[in-house]
Protein backbone atom coordinates (compact mmCIF):
# COMPACT_ATOMS: atom_id res chain seq x y z
CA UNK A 1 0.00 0.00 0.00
CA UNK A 2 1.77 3.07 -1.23
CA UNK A 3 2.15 6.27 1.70
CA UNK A 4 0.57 9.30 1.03
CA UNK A 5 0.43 12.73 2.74
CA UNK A 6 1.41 16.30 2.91
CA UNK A 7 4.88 17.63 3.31
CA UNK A 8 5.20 20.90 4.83
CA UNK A 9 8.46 22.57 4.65
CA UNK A 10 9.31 25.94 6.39
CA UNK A 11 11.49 27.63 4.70
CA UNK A 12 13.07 27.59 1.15
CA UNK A 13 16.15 26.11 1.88
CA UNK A 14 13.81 23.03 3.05
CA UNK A 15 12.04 23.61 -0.18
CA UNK A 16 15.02 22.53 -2.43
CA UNK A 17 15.06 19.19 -0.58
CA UNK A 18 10.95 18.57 -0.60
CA UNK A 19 11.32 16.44 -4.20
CA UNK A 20 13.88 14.27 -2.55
CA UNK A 21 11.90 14.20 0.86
CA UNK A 22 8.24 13.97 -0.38
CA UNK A 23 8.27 12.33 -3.15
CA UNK A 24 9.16 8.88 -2.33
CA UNK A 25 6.21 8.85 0.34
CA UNK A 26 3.52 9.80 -1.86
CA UNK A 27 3.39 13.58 -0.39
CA UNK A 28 2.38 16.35 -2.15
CA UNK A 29 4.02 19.80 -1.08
CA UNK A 30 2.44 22.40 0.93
CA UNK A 31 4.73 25.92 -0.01
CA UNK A 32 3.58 29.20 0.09
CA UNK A 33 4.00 30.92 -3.58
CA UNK A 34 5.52 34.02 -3.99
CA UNK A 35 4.70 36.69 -6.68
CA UNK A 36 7.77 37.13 -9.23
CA UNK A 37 8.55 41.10 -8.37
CA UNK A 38 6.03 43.36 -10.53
CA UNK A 39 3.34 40.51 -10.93
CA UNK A 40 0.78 39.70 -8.94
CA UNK A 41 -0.35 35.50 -8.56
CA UNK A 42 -2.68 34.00 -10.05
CA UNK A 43 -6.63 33.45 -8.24
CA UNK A 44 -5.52 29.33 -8.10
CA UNK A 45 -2.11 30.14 -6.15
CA UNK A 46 -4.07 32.81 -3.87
CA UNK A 47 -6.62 29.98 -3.24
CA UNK A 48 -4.10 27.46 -2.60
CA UNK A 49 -2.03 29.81 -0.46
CA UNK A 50 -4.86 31.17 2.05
CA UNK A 51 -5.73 27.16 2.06
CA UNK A 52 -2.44 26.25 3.49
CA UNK A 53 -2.33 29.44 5.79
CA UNK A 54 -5.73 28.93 7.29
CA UNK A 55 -4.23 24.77 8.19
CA UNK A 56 -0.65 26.24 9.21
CA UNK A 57 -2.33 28.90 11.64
CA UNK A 58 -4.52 26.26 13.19
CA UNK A 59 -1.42 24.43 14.25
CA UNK A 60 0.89 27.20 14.81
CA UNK A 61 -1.76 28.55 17.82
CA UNK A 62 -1.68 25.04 18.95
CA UNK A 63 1.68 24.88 19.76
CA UNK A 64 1.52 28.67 20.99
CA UNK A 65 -1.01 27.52 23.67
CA UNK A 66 1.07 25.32 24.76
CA UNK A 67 4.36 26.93 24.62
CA UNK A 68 2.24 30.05 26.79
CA UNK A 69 1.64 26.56 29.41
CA UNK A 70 5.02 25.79 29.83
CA UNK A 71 5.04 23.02 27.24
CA UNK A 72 8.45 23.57 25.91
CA UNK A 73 10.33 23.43 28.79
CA UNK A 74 10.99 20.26 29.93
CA UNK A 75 13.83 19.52 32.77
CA UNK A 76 13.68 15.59 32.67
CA UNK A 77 16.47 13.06 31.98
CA UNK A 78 15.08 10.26 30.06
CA UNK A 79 12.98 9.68 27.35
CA UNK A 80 10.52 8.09 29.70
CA UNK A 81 10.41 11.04 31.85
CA UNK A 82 10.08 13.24 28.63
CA UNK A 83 7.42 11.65 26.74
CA UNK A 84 5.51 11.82 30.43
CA UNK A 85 5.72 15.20 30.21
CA UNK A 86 4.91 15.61 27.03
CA UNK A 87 1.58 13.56 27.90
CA UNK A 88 0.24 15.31 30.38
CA UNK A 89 0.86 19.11 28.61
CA UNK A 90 -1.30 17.42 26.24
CA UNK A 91 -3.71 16.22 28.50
CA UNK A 92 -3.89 19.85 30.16
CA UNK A 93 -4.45 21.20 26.76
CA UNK A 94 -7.07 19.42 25.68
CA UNK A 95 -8.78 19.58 29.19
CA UNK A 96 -8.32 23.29 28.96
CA UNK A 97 -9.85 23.61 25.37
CA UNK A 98 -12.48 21.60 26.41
CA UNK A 99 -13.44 23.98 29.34
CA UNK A 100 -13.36 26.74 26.68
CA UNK A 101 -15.94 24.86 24.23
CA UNK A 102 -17.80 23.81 27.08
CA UNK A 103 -18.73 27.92 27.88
């Protein structure tokens, strides 16, 4: 069964690498086009882009959230100790979310 997905690099310099990243996993790129200078993009590469901005800000406030929790620090030794961490930031996330959608 062949791998599909998405591919999301960050910045150009990832960009020259996404054919020899993506491609043999089935991914299709997700870039941001940029105008050449003095021409303005088509109404198919405006579409795509404010497609993958609207996905990319949904994540990006994700990780936000939790960075504004103390998610990204992490003073453990071990992976075990890590990924525990990491677990229950996620669990105090969600729970927190939920008491938003809940009001």
């Amino acid at each position: 069964m062949p791998r599909t997905g998405r591919c999301w690099p960050t910045r150009p310099t990832t960009a020259r690498n996404t054919k020899r990243i993506c491609w043999p996993w089935g991914a299709e790129e997700f870039l941001l086009r940029k105008a050449p200078r003095g021409q303005a993009l088509s109404a198919a590469e405006q579409k795509s882009n404010h497609t993958i901005s609207r996905i990319r800000v949904r994540v990006e406030h994700i990780f936000a959230r939790m960075a504004q929790m103390g998610a990204d620090f992490c003073r453990s030794i071990g992976l075990a100790r890590a990924t525990a961490h990491n677990h229950l930031c996620n669990l105090v996330y969600n729970m927190d979310r939920y008491a938003c959608l809940r009001k």
